[in-house]
PDB file of N, CA and C in Angstrom:
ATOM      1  N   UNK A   1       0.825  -1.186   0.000  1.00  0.00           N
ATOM      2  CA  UNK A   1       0.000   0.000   0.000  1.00  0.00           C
ATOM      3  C   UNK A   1       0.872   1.254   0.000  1.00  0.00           C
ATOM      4  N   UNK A   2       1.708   1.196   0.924  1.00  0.00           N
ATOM      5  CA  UNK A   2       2.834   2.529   0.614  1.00  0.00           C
ATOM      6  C   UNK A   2       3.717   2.577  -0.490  1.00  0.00           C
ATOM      7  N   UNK A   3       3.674   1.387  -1.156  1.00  0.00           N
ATOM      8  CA  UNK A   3       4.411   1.503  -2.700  1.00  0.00           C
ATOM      9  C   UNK A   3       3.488   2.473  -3.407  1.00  0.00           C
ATOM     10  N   UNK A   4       2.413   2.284  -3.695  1.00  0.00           N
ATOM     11  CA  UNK A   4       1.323   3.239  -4.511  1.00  0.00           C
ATOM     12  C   UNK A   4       0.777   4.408  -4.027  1.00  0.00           C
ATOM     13  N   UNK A   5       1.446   4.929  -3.121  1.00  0.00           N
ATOM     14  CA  UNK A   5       1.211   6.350  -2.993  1.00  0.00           C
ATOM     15  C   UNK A   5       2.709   6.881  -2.793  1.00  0.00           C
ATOM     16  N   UNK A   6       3.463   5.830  -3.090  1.00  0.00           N
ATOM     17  CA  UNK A   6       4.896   6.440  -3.825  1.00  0.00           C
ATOM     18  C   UNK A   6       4.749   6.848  -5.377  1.00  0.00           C
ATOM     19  N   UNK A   7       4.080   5.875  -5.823  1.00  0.00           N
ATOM     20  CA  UNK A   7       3.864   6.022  -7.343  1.00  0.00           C
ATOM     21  C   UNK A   7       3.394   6.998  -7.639  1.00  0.00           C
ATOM     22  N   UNK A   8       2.083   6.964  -6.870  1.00  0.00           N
ATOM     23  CA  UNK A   8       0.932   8.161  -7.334  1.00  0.00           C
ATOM     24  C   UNK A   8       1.552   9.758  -7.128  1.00  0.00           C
ATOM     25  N   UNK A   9       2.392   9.677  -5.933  1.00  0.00           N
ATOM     26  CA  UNK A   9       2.907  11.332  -5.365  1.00  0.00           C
ATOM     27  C   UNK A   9       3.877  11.368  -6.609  1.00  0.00           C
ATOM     28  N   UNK A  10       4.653  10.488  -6.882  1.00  0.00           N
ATOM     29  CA  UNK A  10       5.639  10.565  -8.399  1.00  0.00           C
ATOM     30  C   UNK A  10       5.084  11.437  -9.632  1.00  0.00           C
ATOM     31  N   UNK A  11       3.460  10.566  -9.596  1.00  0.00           N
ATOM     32  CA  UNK A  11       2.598  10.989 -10.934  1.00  0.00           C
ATOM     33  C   UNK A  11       2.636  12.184 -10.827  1.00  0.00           C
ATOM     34  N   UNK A  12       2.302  12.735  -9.401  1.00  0.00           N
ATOM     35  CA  UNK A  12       1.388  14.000  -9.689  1.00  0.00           C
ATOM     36  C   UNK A  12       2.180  14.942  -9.629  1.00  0.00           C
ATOM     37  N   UNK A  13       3.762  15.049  -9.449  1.00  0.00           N
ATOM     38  CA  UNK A  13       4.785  15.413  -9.428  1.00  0.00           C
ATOM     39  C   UNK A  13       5.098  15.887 -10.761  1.00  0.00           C
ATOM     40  N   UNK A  14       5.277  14.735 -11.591  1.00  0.00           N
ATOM     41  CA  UNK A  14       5.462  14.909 -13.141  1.00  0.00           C
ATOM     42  C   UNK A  14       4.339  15.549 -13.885  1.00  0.00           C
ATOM     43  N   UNK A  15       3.194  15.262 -13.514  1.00  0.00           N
ATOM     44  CA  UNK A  15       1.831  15.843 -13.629  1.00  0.00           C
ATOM     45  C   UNK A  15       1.645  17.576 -14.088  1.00  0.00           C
ATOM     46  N   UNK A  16       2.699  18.473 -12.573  1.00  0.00           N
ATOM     47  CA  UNK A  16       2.179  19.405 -12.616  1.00  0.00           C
ATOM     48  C   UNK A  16       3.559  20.152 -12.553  1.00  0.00           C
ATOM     49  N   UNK A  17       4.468  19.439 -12.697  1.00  0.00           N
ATOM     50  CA  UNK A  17       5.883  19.686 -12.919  1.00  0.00           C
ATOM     51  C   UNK A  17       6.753  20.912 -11.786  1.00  0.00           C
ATOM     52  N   UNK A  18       5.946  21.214 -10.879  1.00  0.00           N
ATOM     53  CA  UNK A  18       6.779  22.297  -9.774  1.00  0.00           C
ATOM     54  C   UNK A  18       8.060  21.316  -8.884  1.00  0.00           C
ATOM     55  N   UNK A  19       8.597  22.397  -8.447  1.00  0.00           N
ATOM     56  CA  UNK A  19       9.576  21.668  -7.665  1.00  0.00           C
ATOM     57  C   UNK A  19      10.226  23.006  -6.684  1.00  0.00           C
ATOM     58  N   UNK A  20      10.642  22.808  -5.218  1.00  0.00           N
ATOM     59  CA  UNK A  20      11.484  24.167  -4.858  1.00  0.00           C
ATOM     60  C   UNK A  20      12.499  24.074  -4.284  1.00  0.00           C
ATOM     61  N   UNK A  21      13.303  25.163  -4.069  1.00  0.00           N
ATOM     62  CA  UNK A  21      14.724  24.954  -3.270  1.00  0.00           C
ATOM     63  C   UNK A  21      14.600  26.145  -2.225  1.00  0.00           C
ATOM     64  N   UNK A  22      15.060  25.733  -1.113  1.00  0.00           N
ATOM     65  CA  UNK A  22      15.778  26.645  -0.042  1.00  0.00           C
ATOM     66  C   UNK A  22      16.684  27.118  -0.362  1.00  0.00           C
ATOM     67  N   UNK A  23      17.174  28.461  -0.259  1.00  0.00           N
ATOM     68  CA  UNK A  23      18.692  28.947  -0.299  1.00  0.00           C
ATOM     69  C   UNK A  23      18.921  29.026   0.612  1.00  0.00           C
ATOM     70  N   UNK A  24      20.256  29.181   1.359  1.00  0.00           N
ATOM     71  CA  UNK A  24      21.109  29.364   2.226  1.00  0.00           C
ATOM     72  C   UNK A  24      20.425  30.928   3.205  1.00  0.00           C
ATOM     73  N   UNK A  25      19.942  31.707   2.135  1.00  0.00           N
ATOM     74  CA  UNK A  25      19.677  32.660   2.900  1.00  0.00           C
ATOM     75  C   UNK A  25      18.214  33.038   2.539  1.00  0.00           C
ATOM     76  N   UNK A  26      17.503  32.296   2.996  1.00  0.00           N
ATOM     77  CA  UNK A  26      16.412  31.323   3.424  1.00  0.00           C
ATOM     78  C   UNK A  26      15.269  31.568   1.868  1.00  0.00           C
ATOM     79  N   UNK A  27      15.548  32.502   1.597  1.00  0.00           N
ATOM     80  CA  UNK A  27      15.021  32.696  -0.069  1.00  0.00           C
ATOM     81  C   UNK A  27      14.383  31.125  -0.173  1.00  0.00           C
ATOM     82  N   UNK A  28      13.096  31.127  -0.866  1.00  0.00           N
ATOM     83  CA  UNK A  28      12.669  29.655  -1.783  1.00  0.00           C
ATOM     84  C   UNK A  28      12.214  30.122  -3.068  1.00  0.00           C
ATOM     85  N   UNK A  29      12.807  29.437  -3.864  1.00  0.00           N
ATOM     86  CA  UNK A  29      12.732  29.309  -5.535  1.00  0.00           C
ATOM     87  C   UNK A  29      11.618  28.175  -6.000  1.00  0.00           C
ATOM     88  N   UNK A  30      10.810  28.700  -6.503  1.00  0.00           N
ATOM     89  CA  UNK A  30      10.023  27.604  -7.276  1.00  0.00           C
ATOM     90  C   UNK A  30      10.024  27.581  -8.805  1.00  0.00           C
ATOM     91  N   UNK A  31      10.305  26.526  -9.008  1.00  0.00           N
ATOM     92  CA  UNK A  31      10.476  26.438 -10.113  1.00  0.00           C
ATOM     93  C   UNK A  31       9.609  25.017 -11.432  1.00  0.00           C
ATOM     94  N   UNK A  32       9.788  25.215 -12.364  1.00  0.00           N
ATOM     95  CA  UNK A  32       8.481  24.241 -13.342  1.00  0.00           C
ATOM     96  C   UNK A  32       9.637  24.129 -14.538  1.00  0.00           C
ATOM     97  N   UNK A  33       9.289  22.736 -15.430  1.00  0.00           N
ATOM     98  CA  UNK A  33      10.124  22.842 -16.283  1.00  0.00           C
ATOM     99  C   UNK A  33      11.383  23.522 -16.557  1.00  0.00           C
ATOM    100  N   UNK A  34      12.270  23.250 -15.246  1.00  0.00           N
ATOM    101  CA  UNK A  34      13.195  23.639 -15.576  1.00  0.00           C
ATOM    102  C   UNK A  34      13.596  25.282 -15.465  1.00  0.00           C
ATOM    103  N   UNK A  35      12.405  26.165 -15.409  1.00  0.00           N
ATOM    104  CA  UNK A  35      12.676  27.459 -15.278  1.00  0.00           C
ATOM    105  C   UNK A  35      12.058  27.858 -13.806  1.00  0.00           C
ATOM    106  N   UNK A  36      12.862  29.143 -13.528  1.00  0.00           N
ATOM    107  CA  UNK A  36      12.389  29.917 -11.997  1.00  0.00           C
ATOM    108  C   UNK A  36      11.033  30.154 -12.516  1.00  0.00           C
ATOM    109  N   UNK A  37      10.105  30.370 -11.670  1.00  0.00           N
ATOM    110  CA  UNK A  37       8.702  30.885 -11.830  1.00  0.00           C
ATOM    111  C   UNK A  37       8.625  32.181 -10.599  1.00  0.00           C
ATOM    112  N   UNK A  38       9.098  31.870  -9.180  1.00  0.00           N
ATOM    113  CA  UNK A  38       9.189  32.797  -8.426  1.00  0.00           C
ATOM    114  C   UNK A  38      10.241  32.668  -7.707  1.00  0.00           C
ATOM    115  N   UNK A  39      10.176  33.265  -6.652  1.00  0.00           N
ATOM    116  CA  UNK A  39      11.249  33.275  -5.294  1.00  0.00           C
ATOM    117  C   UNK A  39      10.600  34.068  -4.780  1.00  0.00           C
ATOM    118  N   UNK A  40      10.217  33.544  -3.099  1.00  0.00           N
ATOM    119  CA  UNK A  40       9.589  33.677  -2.274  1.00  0.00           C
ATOM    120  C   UNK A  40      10.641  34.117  -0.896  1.00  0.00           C
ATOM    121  N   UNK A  41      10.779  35.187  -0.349  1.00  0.00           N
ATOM    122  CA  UNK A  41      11.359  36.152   0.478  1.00  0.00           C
ATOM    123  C   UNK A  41      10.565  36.328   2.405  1.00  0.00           C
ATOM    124  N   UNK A  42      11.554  36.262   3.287  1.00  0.00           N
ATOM    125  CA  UNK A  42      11.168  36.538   4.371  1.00  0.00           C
ATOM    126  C   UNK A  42       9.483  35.843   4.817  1.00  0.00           C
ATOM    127  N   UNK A  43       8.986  36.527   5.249  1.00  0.00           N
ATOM    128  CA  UNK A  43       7.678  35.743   5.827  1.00  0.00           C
ATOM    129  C   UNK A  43       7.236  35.175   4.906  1.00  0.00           C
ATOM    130  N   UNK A  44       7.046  35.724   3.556  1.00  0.00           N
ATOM    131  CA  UNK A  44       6.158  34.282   2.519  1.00  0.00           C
ATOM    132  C   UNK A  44       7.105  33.353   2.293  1.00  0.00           C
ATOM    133  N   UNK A  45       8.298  33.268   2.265  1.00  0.00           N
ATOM    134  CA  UNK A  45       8.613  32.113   2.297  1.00  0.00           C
ATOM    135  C   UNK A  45       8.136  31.507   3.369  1.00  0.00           C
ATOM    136  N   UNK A  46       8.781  31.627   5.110  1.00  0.00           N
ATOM    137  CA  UNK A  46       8.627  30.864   6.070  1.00  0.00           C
ATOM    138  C   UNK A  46       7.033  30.166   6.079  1.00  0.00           C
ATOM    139  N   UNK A  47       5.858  30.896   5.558  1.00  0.00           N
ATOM    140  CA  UNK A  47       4.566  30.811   5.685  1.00  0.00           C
ATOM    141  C   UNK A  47       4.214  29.252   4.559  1.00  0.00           C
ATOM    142  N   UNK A  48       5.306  29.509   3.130  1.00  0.00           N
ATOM    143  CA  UNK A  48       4.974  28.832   2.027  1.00  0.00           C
ATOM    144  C   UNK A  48       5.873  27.507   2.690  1.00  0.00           C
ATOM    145  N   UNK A  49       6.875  27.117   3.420  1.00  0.00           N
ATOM    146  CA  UNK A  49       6.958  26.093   4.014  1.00  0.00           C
ATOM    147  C   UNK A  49       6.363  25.234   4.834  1.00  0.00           C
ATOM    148  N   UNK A  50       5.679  25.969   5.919  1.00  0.00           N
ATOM    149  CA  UNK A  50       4.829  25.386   6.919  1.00  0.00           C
ATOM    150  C   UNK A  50       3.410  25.010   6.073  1.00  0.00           C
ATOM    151  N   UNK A  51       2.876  25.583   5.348  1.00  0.00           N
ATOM    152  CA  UNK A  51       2.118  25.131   4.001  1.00  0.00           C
ATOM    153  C   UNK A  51       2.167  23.556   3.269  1.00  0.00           C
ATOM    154  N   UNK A  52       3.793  24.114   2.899  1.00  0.00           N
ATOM    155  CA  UNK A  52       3.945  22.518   2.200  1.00  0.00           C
ATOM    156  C   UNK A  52       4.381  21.105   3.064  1.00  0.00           C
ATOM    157  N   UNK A  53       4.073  21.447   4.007  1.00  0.00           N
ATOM    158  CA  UNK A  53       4.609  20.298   5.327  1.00  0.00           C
ATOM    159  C   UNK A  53       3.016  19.921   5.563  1.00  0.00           C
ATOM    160  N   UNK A  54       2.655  20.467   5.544  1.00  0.00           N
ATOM    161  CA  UNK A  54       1.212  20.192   5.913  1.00  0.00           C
ATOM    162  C   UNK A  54       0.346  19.736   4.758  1.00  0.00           C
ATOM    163  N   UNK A  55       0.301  20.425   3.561  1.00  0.00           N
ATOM    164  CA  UNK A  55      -0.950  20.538   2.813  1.00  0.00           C
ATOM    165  C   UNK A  55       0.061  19.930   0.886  1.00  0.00           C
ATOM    166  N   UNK A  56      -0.368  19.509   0.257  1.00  0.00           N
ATOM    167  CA  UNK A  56      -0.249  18.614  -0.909  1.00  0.00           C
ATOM    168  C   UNK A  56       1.356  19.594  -1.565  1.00  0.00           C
ATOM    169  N   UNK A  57       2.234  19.519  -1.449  1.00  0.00           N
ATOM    170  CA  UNK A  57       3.222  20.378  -2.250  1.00  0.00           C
ATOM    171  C   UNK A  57       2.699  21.277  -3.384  1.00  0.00           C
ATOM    172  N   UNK A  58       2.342  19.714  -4.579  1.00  0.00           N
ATOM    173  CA  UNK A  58       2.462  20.447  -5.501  1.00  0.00           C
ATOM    174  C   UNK A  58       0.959  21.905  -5.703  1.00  0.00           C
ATOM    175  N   UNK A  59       0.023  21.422  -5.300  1.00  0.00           N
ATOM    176  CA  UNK A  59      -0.801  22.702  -5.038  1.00  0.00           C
ATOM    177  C   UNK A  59      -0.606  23.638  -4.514  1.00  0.00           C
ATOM    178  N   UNK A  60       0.194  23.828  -3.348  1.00  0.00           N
ATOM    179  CA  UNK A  60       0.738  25.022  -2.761  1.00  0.00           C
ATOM    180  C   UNK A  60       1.225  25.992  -3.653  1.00  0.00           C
ATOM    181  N   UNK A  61       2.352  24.991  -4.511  1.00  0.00           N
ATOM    182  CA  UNK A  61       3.318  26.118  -5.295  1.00  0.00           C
ATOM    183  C   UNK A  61       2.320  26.242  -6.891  1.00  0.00           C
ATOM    184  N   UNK A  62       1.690  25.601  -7.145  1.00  0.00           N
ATOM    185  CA  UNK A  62       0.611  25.796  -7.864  1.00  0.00           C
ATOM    186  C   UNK A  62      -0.221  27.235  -7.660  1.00  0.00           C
ATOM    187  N   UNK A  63      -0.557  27.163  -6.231  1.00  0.00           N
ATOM    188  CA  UNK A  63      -1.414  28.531  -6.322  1.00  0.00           C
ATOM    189  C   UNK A  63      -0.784  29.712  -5.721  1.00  0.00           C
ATOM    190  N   UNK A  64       0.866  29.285  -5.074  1.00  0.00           N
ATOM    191  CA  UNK A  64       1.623  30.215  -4.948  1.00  0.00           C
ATOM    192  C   UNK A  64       2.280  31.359  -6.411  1.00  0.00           C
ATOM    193  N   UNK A  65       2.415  30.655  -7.365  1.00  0.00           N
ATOM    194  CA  UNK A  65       2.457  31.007  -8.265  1.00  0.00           C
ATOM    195  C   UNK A  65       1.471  31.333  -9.934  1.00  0.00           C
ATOM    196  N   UNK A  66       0.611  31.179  -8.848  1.00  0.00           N
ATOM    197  CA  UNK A  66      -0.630  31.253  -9.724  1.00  0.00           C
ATOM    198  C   UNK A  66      -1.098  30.782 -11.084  1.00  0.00           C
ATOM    199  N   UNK A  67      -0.099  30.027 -10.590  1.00  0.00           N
ATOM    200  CA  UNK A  67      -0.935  28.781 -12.227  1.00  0.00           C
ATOM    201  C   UNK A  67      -1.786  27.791 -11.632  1.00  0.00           C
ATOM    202  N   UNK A  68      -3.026  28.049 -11.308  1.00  0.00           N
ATOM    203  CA  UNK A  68      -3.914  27.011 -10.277  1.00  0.00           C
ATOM    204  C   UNK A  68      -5.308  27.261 -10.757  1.00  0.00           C
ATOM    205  N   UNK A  69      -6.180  26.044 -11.404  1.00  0.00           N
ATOM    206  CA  UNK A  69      -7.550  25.942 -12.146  1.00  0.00           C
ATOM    207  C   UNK A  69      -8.503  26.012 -11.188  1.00  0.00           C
ATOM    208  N   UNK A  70      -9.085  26.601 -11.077  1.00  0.00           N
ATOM    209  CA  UNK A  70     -10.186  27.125  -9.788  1.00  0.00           C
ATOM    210  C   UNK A  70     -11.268  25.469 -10.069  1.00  0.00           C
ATOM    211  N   UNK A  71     -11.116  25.155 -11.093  1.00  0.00           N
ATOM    212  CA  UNK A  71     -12.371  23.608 -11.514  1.00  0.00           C
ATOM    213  C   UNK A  71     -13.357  24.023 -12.776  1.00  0.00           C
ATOM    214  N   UNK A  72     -13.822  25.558 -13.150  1.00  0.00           N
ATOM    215  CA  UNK A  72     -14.149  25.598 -13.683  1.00  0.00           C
ATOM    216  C   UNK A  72     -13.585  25.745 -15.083  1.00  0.00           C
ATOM    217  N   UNK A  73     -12.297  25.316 -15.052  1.00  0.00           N
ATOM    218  CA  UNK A  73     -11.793  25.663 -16.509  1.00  0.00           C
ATOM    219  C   UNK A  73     -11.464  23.997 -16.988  1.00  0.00           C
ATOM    220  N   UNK A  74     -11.781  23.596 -18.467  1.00  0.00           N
ATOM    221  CA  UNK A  74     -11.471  22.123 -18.686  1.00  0.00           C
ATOM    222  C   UNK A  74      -9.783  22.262 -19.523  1.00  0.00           C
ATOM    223  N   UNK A  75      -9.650  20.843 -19.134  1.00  0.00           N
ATOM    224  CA  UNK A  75      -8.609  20.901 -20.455  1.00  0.00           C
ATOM    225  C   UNK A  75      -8.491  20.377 -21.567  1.00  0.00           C
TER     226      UNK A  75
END
């Protein structure tokens, strides 16, 4: 059972393609395909961590960066 929600968190990973880094000086970079999308500074960062510890990653930085489908849009 914990194999397949290895898989599935994989999918949805590749799915929606975000990913972020900490810098050293506490800066977080989010980034998609390969390119920066933002960097997140002082309290929104610290806020956008405690976020992703808690609540689905890739949606966080999804609607941190505002590429996020409210439901009413299809694809």
């Amino acid at each position: 059972m914990l194999f397949s929600v290895v898989i599935s968190t994989k999918l949805e990973v590749m799915e929606l393609g975000f990913f972020y880094r900490v810098r050293k000086s506490g800066e977080v970079s989010i980034e998609r395909e390969g390119r920066e999308v933002t960097v997140l500074r002082g309290a929104a960062a610290a806020k956008f961590l405690k976020r992703v510890a808690t609540e689905d990653p890739q949606q966080v930085m999804a609607r941190v960066t505002g590429n996020y489908k409210r439901g009413n849009e299809w694809q």
